[in-house]
PDB file of N, CA and C in Angstrom:
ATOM      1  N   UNK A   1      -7.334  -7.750  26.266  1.00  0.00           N
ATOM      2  CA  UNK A   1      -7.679  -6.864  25.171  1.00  0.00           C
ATOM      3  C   UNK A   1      -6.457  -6.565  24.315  1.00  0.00           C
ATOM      4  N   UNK A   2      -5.015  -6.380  24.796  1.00  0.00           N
ATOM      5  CA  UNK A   2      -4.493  -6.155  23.919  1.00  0.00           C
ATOM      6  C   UNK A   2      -3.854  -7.157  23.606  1.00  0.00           C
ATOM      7  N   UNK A   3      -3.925  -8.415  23.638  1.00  0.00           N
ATOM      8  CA  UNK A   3      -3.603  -9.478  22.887  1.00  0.00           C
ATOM      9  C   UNK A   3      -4.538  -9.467  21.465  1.00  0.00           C
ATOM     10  N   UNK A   4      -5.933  -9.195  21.435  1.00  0.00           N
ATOM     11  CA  UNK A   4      -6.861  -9.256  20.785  1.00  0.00           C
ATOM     12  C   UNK A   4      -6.365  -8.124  19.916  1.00  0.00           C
ATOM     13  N   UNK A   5      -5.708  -7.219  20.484  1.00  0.00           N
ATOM     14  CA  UNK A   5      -5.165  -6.055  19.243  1.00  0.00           C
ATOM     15  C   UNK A   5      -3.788  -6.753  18.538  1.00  0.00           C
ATOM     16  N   UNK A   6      -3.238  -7.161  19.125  1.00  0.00           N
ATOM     17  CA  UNK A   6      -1.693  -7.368  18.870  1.00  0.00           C
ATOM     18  C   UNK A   6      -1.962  -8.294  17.296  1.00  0.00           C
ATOM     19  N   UNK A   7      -3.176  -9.338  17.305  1.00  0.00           N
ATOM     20  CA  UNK A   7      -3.282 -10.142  16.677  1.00  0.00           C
ATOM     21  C   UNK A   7      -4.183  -9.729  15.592  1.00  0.00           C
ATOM     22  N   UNK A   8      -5.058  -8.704  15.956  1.00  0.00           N
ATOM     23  CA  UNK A   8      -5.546  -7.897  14.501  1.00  0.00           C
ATOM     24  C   UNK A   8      -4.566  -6.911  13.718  1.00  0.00           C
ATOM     25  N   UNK A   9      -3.541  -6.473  14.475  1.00  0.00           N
ATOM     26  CA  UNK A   9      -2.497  -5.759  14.046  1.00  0.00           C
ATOM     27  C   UNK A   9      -1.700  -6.483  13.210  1.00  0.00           C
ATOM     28  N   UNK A  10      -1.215  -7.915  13.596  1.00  0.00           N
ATOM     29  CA  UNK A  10      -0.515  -8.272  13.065  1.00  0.00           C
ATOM     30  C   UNK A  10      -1.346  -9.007  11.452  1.00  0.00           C
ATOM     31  N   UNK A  11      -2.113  -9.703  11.715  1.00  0.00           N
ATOM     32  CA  UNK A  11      -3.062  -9.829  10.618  1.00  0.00           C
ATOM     33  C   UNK A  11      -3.273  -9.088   9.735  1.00  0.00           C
ATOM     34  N   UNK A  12      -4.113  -7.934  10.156  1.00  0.00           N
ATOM     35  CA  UNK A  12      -4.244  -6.723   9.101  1.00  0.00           C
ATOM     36  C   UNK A  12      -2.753  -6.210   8.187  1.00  0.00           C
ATOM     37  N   UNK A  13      -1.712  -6.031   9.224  1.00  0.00           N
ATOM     38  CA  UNK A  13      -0.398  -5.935   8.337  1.00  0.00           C
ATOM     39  C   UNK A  13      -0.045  -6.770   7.685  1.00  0.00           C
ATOM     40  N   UNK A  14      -0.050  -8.043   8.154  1.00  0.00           N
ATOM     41  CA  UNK A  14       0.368  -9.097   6.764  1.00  0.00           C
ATOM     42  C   UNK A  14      -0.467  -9.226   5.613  1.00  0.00           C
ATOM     43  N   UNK A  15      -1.998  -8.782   5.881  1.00  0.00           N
ATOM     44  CA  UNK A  15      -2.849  -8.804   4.429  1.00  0.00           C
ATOM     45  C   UNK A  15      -2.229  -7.793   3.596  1.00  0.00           C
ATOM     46  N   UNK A  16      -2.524  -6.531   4.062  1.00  0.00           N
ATOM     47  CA  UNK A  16      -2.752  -5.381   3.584  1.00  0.00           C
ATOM     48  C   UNK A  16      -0.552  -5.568   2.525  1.00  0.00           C
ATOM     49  N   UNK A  17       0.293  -5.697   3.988  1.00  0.00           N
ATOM     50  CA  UNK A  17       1.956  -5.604   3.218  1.00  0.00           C
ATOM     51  C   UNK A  17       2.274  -6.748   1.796  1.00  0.00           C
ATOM     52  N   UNK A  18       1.151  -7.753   2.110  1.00  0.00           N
ATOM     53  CA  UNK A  18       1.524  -8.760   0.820  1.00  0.00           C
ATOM     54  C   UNK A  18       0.599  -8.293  -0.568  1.00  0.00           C
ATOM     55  N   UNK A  19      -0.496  -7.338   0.290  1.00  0.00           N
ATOM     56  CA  UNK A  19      -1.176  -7.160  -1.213  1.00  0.00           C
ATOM     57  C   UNK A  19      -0.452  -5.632  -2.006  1.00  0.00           C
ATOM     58  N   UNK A  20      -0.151  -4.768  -0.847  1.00  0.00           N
ATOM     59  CA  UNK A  20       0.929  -3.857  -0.986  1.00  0.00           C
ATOM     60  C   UNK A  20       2.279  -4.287  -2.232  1.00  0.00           C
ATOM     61  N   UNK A  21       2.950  -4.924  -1.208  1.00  0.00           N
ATOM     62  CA  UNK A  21       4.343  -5.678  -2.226  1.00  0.00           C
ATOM     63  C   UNK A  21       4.258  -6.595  -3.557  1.00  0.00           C
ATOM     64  N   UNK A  22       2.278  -7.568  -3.613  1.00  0.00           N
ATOM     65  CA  UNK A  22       2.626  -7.546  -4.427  1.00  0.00           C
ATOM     66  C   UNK A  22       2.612  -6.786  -5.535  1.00  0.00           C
ATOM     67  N   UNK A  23       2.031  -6.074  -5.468  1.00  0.00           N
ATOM     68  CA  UNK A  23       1.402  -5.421  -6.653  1.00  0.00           C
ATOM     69  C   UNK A  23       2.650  -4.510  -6.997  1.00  0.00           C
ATOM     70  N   UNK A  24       3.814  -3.936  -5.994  1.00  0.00           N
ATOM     71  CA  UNK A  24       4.619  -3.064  -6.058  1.00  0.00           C
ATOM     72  C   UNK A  24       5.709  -3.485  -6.635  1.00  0.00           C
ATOM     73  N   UNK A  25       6.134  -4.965  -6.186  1.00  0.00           N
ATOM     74  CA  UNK A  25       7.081  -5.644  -7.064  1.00  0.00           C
ATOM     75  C   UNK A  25       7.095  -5.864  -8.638  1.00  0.00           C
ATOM     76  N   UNK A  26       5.306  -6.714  -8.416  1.00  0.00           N
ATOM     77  CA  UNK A  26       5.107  -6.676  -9.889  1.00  0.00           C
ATOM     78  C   UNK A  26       5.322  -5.687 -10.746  1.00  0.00           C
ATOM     79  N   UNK A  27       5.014  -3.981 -10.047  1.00  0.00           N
ATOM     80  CA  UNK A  27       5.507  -2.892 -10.906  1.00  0.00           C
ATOM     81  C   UNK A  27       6.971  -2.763 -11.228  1.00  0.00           C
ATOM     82  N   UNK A  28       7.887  -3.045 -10.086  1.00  0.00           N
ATOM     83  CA  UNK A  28       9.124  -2.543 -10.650  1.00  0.00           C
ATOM     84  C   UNK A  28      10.027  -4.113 -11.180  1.00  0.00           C
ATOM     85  N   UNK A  29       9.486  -5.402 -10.690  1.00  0.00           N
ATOM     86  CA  UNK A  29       9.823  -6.485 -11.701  1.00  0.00           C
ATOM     87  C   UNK A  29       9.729  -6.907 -12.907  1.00  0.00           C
ATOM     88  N   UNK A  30       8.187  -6.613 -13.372  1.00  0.00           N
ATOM     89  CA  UNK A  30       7.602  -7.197 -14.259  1.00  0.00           C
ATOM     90  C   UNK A  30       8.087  -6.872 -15.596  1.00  0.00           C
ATOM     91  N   UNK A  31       7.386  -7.289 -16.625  1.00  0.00           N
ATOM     92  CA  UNK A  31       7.577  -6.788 -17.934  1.00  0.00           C
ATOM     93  C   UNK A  31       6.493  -5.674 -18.073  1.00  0.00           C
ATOM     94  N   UNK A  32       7.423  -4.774 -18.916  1.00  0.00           N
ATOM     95  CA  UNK A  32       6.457  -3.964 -19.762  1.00  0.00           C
ATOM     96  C   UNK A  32       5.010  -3.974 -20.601  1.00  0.00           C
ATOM     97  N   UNK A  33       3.937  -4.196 -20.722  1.00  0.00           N
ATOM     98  CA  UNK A  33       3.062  -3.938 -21.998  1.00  0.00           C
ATOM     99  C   UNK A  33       3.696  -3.014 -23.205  1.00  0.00           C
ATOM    100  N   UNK A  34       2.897  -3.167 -24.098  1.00  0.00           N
ATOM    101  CA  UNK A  34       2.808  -2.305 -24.964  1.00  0.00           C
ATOM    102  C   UNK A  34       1.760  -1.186 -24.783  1.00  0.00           C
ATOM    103  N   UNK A  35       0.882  -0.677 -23.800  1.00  0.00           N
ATOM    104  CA  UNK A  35       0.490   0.616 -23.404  1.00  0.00           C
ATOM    105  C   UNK A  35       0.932   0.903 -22.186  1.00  0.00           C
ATOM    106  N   UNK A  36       1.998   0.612 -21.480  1.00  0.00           N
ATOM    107  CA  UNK A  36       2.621   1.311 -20.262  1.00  0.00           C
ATOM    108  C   UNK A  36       3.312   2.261 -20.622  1.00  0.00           C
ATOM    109  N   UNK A  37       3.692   3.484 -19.939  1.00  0.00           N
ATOM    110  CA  UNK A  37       4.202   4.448 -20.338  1.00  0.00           C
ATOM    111  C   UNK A  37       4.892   4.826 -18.875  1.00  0.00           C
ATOM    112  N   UNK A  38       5.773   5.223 -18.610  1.00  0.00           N
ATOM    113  CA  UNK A  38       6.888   6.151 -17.307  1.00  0.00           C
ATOM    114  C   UNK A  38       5.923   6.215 -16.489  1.00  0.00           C
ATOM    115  N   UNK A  39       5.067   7.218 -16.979  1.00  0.00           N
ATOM    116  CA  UNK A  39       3.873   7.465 -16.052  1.00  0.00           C
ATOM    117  C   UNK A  39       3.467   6.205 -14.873  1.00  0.00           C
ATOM    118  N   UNK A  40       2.997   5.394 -15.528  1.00  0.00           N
ATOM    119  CA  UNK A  40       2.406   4.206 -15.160  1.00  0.00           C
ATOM    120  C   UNK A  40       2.867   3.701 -13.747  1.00  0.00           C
ATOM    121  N   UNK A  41       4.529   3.451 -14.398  1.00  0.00           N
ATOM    122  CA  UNK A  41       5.513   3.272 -13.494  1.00  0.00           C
ATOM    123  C   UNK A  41       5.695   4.106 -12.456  1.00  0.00           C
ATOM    124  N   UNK A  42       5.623   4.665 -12.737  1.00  0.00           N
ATOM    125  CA  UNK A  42       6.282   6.144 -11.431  1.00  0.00           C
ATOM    126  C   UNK A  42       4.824   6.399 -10.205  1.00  0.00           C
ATOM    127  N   UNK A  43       3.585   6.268 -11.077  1.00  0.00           N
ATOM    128  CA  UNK A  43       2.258   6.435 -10.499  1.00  0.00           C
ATOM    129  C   UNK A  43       2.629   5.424  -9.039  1.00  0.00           C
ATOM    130  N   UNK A  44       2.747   4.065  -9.443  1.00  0.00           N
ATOM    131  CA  UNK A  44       2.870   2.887  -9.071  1.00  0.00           C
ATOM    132  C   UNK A  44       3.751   2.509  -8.089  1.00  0.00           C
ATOM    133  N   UNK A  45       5.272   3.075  -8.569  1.00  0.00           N
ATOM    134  CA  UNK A  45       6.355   3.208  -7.736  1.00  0.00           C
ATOM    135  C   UNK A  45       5.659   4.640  -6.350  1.00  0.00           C
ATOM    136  N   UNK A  46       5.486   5.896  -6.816  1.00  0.00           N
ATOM    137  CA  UNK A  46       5.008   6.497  -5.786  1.00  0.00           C
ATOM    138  C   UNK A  46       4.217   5.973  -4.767  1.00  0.00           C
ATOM    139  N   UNK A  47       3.059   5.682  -5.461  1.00  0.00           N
ATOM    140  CA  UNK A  47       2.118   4.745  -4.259  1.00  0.00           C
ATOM    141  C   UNK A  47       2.181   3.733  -3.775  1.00  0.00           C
ATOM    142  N   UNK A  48       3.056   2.802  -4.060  1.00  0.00           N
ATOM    143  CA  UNK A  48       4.031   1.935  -3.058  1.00  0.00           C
ATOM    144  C   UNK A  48       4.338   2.216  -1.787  1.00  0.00           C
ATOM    145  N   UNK A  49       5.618   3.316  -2.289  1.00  0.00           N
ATOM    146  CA  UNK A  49       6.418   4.022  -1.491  1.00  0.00           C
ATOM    147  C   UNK A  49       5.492   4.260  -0.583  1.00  0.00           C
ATOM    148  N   UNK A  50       4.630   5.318  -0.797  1.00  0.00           N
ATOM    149  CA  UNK A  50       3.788   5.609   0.497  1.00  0.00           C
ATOM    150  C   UNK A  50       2.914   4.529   1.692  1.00  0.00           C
ATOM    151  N   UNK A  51       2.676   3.766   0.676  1.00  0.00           N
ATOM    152  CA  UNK A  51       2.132   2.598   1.282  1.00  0.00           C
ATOM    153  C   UNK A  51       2.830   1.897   2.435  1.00  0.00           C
ATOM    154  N   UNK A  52       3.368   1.722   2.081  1.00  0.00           N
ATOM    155  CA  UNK A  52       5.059   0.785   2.498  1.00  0.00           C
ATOM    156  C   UNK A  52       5.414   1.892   3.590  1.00  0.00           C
ATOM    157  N   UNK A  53       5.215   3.219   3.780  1.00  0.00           N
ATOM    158  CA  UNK A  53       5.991   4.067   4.623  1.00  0.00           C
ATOM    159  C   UNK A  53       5.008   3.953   5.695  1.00  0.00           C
ATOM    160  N   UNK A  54       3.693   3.667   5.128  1.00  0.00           N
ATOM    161  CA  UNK A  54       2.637   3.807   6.595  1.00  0.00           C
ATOM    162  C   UNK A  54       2.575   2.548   6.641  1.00  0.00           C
ATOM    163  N   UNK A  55       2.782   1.483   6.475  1.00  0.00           N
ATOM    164  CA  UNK A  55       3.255   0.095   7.560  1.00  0.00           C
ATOM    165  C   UNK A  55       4.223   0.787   7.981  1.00  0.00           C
ATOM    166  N   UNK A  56       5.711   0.845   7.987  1.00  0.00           N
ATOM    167  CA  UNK A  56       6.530   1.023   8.689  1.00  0.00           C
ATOM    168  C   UNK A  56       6.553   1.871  10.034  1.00  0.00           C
ATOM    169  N   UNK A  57       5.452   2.719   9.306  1.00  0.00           N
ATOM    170  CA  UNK A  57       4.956   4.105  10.761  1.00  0.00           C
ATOM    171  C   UNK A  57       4.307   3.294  11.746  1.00  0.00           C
ATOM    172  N   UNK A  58       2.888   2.418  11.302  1.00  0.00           N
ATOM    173  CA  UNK A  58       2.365   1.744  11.618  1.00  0.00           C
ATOM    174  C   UNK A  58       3.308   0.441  12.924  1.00  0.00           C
ATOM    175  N   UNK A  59       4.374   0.187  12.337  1.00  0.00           N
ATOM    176  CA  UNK A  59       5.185  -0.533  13.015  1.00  0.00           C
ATOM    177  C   UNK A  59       5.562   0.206  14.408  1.00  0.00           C
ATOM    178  N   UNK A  60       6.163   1.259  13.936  1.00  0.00           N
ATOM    179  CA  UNK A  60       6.762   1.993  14.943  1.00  0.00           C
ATOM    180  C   UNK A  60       5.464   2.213  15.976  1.00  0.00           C
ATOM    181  N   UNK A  61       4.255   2.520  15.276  1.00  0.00           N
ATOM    182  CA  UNK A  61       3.531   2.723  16.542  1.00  0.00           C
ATOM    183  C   UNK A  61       2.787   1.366  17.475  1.00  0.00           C
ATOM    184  N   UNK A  62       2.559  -0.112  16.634  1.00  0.00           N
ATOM    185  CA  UNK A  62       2.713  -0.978  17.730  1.00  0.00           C
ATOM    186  C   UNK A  62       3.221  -1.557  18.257  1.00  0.00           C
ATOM    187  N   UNK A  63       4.383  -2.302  17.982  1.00  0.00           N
ATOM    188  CA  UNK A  63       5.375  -2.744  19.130  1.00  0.00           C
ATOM    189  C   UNK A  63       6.156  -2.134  19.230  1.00  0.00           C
ATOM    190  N   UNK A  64       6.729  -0.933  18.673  1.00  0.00           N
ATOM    191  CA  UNK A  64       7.391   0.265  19.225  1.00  0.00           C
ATOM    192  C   UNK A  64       6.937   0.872  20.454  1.00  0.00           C
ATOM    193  N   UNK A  65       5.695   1.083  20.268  1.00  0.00           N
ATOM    194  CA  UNK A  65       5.166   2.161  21.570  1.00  0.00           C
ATOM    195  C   UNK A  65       3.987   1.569  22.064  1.00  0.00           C
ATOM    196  N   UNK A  66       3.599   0.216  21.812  1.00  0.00           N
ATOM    197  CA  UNK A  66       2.188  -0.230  21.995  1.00  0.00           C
ATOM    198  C   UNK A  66       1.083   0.565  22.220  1.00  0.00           C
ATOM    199  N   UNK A  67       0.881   1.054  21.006  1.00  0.00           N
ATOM    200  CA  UNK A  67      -0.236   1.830  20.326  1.00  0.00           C
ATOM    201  C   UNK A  67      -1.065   0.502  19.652  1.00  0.00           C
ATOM    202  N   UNK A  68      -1.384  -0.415  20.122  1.00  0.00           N
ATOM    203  CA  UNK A  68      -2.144  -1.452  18.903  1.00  0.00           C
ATOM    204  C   UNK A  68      -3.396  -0.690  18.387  1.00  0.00           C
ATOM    205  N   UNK A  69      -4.050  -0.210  18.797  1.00  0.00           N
ATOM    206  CA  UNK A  69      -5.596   0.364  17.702  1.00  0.00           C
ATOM    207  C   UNK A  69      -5.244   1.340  16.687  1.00  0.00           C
ATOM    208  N   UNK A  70      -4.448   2.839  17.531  1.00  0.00           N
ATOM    209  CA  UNK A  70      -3.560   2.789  15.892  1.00  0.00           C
ATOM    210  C   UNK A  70      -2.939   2.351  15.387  1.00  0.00           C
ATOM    211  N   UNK A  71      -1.844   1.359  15.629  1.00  0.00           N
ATOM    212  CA  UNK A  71      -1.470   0.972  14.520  1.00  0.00           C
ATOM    213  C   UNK A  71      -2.118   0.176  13.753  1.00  0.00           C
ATOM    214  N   UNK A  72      -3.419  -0.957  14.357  1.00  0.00           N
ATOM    215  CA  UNK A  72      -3.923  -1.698  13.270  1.00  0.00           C
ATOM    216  C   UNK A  72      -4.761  -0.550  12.094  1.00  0.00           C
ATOM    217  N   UNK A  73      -5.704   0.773  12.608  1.00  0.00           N
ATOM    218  CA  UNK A  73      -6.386   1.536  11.904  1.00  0.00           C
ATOM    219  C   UNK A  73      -5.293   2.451  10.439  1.00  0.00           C
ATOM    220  N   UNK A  74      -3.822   2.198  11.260  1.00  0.00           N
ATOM    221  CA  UNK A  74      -3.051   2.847  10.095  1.00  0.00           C
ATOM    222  C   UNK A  74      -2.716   1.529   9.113  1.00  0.00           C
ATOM    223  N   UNK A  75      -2.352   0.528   9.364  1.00  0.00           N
ATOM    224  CA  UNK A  75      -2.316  -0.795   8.258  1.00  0.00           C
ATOM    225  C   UNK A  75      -3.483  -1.009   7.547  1.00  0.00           C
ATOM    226  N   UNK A  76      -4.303  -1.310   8.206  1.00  0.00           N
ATOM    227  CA  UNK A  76      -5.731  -0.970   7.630  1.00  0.00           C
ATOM    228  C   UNK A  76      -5.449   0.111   6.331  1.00  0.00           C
ATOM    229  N   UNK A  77      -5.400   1.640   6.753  1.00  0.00           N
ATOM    230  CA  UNK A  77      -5.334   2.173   5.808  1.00  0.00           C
ATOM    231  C   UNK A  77      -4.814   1.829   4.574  1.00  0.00           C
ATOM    232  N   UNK A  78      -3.580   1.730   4.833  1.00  0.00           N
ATOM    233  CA  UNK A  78      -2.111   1.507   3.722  1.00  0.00           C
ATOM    234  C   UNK A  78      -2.642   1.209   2.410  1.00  0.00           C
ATOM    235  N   UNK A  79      -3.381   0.017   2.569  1.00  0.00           N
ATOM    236  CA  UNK A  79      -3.929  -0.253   1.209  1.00  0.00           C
ATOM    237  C   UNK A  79      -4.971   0.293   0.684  1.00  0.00           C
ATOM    238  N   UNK A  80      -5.777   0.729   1.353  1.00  0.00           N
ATOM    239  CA  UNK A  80      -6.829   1.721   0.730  1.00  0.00           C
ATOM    240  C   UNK A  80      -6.356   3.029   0.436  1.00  0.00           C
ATOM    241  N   UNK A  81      -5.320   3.426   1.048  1.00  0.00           N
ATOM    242  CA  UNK A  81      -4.362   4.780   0.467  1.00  0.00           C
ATOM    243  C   UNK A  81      -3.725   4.190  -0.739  1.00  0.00           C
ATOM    244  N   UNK A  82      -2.858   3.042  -1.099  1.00  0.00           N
ATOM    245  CA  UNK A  82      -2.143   2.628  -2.034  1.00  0.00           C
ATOM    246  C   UNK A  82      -3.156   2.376  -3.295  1.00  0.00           C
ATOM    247  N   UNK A  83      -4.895   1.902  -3.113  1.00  0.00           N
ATOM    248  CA  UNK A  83      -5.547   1.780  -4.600  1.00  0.00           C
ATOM    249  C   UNK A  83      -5.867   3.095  -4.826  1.00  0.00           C
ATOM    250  N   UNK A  84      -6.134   3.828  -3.396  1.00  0.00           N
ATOM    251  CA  UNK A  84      -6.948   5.633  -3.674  1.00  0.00           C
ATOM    252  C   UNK A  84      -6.220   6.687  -4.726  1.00  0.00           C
ATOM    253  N   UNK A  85      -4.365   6.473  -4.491  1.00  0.00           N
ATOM    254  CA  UNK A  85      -3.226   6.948  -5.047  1.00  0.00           C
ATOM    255  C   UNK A  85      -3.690   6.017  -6.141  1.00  0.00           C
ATOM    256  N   UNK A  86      -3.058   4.986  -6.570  1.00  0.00           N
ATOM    257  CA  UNK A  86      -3.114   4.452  -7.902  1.00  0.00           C
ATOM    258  C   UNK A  86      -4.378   4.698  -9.090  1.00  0.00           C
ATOM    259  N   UNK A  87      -5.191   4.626  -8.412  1.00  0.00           N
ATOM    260  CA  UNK A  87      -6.480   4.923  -9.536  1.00  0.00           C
ATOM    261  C   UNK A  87      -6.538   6.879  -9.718  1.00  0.00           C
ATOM    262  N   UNK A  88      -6.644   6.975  -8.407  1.00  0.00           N
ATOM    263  CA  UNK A  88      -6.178   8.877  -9.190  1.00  0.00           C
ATOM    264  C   UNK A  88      -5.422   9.099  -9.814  1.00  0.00           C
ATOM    265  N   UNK A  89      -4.295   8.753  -9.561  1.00  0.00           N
ATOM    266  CA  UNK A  89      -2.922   9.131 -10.379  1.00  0.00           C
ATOM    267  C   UNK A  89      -3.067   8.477 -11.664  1.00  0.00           C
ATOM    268  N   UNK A  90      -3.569   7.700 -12.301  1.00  0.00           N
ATOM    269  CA  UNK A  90      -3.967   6.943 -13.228  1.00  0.00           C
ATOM    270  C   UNK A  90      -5.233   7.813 -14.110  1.00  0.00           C
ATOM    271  N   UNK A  91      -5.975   8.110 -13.540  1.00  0.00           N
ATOM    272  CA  UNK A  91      -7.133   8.773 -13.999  1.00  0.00           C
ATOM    273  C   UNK A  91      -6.900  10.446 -13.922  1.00  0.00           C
ATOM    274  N   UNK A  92      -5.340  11.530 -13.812  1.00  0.00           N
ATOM    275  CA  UNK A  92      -5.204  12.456 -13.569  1.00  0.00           C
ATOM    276  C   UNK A  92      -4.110  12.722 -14.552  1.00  0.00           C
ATOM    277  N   UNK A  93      -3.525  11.846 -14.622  1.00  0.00           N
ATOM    278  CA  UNK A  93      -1.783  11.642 -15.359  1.00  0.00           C
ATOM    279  C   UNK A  93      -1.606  10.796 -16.943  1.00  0.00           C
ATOM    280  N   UNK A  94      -2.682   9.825 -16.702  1.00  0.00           N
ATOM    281  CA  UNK A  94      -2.640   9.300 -18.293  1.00  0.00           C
ATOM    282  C   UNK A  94      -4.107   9.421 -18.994  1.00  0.00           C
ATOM    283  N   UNK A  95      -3.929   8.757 -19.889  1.00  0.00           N
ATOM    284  CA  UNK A  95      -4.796   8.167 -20.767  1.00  0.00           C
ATOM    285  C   UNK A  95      -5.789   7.418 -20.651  1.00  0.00           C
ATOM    286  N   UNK A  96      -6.936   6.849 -19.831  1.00  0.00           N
ATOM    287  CA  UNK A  96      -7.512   5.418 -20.065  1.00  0.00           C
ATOM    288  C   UNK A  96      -8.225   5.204 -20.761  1.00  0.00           C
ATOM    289  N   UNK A  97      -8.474   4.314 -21.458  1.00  0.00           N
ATOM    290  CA  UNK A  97      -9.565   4.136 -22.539  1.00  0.00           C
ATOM    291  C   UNK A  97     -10.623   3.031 -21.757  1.00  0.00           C
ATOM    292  N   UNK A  98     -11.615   3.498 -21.664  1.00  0.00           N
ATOM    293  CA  UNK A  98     -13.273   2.477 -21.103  1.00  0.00           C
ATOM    294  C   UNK A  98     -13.388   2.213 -22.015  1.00  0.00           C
ATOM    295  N   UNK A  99     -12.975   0.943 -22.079  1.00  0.00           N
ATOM    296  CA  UNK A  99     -13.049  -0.331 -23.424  1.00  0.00           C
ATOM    297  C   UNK A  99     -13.657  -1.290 -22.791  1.00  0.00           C
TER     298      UNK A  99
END
């Protein structure tokens, strides 16, 4: 059984950290638009950060302490915390236009 975790753990973290990073890189690599504003950035950069902090927690709790079910249920999260943050903070802090 906990091979069967070790390997959804590790799975789930590599989906969830590459769709995490990319999107986080692309924020602080990329080019600008012409409707990005600080905001945008900072929204983006915040919810990274957090993202990125619960893998790392996530880490600590499975092969740190072999916790595998939480830690796969906290990777799991990460990214559904990282779009939940981005679209609020987006829809609280700027502008959007439903075009």
């Amino acid at each position: 059984m906990e091979l069967i975790l070790r390997f959804g753990y590790y799975g789930v973290t590599g989906i969830g950290g590459s769709l995490i990073l990319f999107f986080w890189l692309g924020n602080l690599l990329g080019a600008s638009s012409a409707g990005d504003t600080w905001r945008h950035k900072a929204i983006l950069f915040g919810s990274g950060a957090l993202a990125l902090s619960l893998l790392l927690w996530s880490y600590r709790m499975g092969p740190g302490q072999g916790q595998w079910l939480g830690a796969a249920l906290v990777s799991a999260a990460a990214p559904l915390v990282f779009a939940a943050l981005v679209f609020g903070g987006l829809l609280l802090f700027t502008n959007i236009h439903w075009q």
